[in-house]
PDB file of N, CA and C in Angstrom:
ATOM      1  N   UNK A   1     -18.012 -11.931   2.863  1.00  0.00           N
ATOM      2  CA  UNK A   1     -16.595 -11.941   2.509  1.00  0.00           C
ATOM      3  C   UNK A   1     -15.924 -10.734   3.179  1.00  0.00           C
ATOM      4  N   UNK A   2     -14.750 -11.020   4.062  1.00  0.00           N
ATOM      5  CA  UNK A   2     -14.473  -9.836   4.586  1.00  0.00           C
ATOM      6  C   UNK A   2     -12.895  -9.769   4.835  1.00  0.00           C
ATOM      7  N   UNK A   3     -12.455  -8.393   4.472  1.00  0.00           N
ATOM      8  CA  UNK A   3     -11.633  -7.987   4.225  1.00  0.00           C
ATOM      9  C   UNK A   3     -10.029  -8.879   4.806  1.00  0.00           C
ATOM     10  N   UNK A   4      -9.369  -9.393   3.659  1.00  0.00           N
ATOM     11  CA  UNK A   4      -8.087 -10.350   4.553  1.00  0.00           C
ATOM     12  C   UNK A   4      -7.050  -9.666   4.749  1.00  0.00           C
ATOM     13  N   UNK A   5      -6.437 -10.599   5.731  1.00  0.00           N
ATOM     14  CA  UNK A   5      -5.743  -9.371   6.924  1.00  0.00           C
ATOM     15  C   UNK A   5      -3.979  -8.760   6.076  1.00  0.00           C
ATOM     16  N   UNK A   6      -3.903  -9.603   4.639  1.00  0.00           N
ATOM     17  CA  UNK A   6      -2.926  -8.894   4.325  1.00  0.00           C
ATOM     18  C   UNK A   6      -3.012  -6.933   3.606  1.00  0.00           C
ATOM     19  N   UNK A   7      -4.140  -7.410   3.364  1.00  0.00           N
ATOM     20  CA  UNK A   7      -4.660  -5.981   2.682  1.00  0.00           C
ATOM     21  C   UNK A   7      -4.601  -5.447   4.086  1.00  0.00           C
ATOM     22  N   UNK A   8      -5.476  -5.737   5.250  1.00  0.00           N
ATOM     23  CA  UNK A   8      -5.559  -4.801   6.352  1.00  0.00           C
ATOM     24  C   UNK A   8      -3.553  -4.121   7.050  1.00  0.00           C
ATOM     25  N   UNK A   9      -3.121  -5.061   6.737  1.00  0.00           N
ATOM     26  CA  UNK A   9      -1.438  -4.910   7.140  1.00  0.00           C
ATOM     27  C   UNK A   9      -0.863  -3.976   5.936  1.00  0.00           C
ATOM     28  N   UNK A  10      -1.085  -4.031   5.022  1.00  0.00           N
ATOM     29  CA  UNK A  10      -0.560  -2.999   4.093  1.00  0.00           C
ATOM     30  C   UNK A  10      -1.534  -1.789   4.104  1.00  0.00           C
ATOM     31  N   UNK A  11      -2.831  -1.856   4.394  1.00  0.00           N
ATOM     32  CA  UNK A  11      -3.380  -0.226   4.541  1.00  0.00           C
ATOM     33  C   UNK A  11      -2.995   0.140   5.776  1.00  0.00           C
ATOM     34  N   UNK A  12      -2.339  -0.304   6.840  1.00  0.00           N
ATOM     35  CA  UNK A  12      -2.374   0.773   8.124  1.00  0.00           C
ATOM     36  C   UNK A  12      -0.611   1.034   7.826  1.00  0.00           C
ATOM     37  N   UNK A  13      -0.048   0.235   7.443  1.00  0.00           N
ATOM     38  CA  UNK A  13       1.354   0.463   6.964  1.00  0.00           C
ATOM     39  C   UNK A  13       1.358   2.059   5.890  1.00  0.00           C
ATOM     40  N   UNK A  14       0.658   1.879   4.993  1.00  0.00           N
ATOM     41  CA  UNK A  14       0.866   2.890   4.103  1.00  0.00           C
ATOM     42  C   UNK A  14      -0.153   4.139   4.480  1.00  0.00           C
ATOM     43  N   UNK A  15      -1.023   4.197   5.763  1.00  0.00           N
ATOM     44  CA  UNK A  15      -1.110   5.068   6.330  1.00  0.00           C
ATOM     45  C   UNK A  15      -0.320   5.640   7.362  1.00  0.00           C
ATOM     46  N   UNK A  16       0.406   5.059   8.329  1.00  0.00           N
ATOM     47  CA  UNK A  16       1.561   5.180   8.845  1.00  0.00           C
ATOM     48  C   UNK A  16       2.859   6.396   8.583  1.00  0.00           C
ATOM     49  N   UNK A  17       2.951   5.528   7.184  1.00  0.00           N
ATOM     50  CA  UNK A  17       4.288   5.733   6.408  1.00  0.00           C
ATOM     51  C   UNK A  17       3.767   7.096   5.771  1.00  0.00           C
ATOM     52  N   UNK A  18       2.600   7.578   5.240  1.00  0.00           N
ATOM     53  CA  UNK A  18       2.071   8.939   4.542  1.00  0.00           C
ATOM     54  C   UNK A  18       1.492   9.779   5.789  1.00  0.00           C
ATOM     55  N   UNK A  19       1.377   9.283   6.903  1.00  0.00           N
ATOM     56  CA  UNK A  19       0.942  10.381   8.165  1.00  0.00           C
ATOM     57  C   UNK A  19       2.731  10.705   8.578  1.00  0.00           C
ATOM     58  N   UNK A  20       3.248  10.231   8.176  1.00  0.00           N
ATOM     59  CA  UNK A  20       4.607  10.393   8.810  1.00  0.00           C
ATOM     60  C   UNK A  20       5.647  11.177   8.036  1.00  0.00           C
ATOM     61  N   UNK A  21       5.185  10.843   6.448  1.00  0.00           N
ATOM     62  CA  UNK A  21       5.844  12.317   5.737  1.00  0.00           C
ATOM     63  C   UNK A  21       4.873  13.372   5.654  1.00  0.00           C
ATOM     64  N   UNK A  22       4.144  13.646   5.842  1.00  0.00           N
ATOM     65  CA  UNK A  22       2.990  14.534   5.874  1.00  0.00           C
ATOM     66  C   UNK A  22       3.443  15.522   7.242  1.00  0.00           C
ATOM     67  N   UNK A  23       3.524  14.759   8.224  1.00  0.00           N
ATOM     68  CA  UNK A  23       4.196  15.295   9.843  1.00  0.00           C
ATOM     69  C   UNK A  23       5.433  16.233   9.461  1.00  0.00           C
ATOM     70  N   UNK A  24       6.134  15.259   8.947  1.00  0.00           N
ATOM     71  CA  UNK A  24       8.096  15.714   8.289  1.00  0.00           C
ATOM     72  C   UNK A  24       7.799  16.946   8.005  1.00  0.00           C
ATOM     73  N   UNK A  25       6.947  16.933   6.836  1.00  0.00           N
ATOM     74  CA  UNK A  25       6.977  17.862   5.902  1.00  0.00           C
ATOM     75  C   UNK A  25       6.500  18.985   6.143  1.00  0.00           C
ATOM     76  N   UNK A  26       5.602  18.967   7.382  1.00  0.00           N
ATOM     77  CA  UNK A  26       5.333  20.262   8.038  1.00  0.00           C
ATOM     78  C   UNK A  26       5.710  20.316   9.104  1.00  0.00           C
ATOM     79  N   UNK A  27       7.070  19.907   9.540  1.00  0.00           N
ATOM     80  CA  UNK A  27       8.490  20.473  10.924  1.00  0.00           C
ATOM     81  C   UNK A  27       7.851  19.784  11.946  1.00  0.00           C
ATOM     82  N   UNK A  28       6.368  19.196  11.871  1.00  0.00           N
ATOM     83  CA  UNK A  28       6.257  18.265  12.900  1.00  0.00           C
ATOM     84  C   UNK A  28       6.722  17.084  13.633  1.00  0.00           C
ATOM     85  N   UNK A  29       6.542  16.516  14.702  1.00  0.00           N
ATOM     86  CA  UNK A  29       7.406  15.340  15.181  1.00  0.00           C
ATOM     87  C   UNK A  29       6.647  14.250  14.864  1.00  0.00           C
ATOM     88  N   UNK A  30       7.272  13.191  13.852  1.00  0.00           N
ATOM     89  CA  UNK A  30       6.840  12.180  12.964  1.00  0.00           C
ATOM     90  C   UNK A  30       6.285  10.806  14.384  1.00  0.00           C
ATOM     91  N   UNK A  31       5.786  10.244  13.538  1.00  0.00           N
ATOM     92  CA  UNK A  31       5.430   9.436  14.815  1.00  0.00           C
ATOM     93  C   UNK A  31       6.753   8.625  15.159  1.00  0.00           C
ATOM     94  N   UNK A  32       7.163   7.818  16.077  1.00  0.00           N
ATOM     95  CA  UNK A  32       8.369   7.409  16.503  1.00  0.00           C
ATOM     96  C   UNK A  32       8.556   5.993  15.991  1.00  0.00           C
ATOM     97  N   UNK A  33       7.747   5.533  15.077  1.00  0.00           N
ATOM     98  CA  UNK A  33       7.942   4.637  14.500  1.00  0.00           C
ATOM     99  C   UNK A  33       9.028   4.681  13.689  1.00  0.00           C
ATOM    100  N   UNK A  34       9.077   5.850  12.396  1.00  0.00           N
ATOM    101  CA  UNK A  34       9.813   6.638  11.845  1.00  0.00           C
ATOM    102  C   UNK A  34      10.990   7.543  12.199  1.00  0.00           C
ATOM    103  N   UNK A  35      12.199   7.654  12.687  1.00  0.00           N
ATOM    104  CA  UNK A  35      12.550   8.830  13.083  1.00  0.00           C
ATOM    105  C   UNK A  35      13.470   9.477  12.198  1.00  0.00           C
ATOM    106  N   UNK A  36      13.963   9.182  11.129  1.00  0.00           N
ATOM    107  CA  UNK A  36      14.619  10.287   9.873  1.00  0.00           C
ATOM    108  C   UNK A  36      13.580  10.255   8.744  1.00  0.00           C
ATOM    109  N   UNK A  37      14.163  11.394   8.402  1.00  0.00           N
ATOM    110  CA  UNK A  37      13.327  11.966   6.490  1.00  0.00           C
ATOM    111  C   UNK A  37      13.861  10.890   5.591  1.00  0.00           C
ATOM    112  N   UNK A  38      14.796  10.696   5.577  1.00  0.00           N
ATOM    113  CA  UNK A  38      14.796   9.557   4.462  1.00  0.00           C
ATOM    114  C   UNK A  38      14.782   7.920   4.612  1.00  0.00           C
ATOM    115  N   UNK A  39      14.327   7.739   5.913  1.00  0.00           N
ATOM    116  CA  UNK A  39      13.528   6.377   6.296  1.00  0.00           C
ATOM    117  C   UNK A  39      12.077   6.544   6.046  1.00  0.00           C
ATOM    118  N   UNK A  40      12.163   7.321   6.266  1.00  0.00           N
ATOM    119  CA  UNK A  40       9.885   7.624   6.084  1.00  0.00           C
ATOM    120  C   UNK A  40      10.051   7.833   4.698  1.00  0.00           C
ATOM    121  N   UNK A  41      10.863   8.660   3.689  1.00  0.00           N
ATOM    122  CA  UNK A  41      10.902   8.296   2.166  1.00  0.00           C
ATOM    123  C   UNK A  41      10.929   7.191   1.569  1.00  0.00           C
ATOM    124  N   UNK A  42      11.930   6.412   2.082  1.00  0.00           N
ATOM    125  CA  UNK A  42      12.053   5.056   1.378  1.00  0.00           C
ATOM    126  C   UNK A  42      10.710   4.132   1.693  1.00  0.00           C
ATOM    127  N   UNK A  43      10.392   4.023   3.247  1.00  0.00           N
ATOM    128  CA  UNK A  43       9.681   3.436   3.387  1.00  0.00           C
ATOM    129  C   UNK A  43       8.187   3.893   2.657  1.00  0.00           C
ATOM    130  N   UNK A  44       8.429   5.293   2.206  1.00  0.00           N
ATOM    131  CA  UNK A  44       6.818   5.720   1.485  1.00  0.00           C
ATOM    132  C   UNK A  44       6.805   5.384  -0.003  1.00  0.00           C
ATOM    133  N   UNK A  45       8.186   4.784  -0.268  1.00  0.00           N
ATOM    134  CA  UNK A  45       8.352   4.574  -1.640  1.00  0.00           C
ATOM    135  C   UNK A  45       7.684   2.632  -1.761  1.00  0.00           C
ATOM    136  N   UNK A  46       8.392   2.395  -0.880  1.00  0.00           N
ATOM    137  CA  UNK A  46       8.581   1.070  -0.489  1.00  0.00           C
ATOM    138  C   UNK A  46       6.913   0.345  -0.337  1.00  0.00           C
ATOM    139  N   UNK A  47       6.183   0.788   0.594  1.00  0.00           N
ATOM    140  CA  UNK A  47       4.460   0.752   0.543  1.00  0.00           C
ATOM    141  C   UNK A  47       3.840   1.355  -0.904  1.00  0.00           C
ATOM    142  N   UNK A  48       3.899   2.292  -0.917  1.00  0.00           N
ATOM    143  CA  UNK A  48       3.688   2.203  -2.055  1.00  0.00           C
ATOM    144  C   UNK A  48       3.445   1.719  -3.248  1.00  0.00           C
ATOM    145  N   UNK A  49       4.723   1.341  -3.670  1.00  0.00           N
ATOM    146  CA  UNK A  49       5.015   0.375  -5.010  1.00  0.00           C
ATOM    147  C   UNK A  49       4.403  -1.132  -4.569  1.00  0.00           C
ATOM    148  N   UNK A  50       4.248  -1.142  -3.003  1.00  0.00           N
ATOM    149  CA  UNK A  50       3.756  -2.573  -2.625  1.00  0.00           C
ATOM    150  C   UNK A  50       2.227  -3.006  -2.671  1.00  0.00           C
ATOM    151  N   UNK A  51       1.830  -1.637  -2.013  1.00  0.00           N
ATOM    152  CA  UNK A  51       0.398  -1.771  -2.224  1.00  0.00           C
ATOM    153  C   UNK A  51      -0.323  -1.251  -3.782  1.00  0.00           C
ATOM    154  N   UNK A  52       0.925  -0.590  -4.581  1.00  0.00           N
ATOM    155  CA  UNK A  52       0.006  -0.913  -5.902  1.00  0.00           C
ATOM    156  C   UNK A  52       0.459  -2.292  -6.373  1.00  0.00           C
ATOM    157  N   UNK A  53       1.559  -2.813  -6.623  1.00  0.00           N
ATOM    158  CA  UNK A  53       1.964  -4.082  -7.064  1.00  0.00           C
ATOM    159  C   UNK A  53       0.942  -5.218  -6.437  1.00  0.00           C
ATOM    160  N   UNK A  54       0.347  -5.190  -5.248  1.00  0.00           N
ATOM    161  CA  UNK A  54      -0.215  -6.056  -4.688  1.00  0.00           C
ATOM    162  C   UNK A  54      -2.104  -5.970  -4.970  1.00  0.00           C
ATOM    163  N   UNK A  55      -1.963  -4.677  -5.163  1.00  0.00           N
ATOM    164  CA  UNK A  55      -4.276  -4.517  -5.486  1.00  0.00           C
ATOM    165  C   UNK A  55      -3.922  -4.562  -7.449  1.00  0.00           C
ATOM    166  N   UNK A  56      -2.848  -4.942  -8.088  1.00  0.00           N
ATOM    167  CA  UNK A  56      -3.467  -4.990  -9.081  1.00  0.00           C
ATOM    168  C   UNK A  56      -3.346  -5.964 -10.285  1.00  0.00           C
ATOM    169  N   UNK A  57      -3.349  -6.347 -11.515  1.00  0.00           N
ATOM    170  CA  UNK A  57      -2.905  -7.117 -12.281  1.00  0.00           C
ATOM    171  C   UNK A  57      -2.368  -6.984 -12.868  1.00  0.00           C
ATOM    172  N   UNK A  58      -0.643  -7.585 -11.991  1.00  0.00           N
ATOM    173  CA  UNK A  58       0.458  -6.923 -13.134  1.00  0.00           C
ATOM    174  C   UNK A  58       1.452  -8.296 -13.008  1.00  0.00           C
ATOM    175  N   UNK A  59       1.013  -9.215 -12.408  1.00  0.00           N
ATOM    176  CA  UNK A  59       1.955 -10.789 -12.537  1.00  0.00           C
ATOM    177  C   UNK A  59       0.982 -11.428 -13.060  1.00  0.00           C
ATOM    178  N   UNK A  60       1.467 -12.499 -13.768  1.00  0.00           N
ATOM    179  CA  UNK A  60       1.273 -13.306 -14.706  1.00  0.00           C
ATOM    180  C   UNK A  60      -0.468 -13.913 -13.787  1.00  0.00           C
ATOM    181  N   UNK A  61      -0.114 -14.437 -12.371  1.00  0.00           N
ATOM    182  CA  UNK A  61      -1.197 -14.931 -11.679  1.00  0.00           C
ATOM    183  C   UNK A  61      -2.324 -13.671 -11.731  1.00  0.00           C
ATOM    184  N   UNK A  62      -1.990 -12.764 -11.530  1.00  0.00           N
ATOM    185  CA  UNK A  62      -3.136 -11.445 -11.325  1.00  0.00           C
ATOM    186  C   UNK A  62      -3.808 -11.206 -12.971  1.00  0.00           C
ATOM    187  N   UNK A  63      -2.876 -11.385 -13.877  1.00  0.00           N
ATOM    188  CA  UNK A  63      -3.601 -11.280 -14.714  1.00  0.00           C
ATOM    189  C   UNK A  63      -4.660 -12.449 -15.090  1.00  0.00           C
ATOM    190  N   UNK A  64      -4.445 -13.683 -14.687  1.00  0.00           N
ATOM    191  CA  UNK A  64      -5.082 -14.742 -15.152  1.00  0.00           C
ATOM    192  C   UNK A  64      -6.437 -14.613 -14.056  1.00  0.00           C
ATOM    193  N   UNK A  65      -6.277 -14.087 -12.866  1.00  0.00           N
ATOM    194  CA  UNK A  65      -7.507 -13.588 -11.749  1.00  0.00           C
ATOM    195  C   UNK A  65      -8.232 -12.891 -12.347  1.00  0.00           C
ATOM    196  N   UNK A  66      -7.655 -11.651 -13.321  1.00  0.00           N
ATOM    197  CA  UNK A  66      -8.401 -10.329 -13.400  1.00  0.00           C
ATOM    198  C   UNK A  66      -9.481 -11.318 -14.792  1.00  0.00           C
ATOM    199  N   UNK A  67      -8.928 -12.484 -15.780  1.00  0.00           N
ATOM    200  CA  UNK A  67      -9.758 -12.930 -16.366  1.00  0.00           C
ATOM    201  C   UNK A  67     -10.922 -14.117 -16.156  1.00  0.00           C
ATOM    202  N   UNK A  68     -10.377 -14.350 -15.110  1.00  0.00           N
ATOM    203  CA  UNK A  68     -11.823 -14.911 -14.740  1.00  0.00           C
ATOM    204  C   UNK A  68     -12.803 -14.393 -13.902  1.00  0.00           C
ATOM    205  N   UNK A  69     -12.467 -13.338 -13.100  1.00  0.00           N
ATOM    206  CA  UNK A  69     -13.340 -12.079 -12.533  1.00  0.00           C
ATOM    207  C   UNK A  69     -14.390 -11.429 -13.664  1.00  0.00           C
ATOM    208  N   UNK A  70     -13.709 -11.309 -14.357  1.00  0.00           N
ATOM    209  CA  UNK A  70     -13.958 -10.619 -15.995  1.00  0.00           C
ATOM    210  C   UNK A  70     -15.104 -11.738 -16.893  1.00  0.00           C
ATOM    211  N   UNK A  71     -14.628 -12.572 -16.545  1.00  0.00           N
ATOM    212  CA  UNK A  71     -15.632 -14.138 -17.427  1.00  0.00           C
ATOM    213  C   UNK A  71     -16.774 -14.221 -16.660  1.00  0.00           C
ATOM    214  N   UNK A  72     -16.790 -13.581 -15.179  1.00  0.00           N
ATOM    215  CA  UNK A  72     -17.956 -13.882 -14.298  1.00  0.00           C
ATOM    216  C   UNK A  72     -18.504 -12.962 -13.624  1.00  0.00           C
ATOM    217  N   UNK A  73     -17.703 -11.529 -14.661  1.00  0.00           N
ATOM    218  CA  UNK A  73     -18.702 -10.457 -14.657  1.00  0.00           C
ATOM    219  C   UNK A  73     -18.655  -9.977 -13.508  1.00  0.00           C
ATOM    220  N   UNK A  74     -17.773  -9.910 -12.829  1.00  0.00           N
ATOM    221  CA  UNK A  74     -17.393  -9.426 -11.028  1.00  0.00           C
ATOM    222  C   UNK A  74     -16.759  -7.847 -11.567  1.00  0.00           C
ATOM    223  N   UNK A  75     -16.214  -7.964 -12.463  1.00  0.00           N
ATOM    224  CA  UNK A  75     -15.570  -6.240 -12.769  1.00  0.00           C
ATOM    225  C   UNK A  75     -15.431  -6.622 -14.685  1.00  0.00           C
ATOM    226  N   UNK A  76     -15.339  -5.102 -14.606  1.00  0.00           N
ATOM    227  CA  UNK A  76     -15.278  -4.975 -16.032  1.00  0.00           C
ATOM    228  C   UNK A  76     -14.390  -5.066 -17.058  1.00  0.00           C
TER     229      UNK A  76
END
């Protein structure tokens, strides 16, 4: 089973977006993907809230996943 490519699109995104306020934040030149402080904010807000909303069980479907994961003993 190997890793699907939406997870792979949201981890290089939200590495991106945190190498790029990380850069900001120490007077460095952000990568050019990014080029203002409060585009690389929003967008670090924006991944963020996406990639936790998306790895966890917080919609109605994720919760009904997290219980049959749970029924078959895949997590606790």
């Amino acid at each position: 089973m190997g890793i699907d490519r939406g997870t792979v699109i949201r981890t290089i995104a939200l590495v991106i977006v945190w190498i790029n306020m990380v850069l900001t934040n120490y007077g460095l030149q952000p990568i050019p993907v990014v080029s203002e402080d409060i585009i690389a904010e929003i967008l670090a807000g924006v991944v963020t809230v996406w990639t936790w909303f998306k790895n966890n069980y917080v919609t109605v479907k994720g919760k009904q996943q997290k219980q049959v994961l749970q029924q078959n003993q895949l997590i606790k």
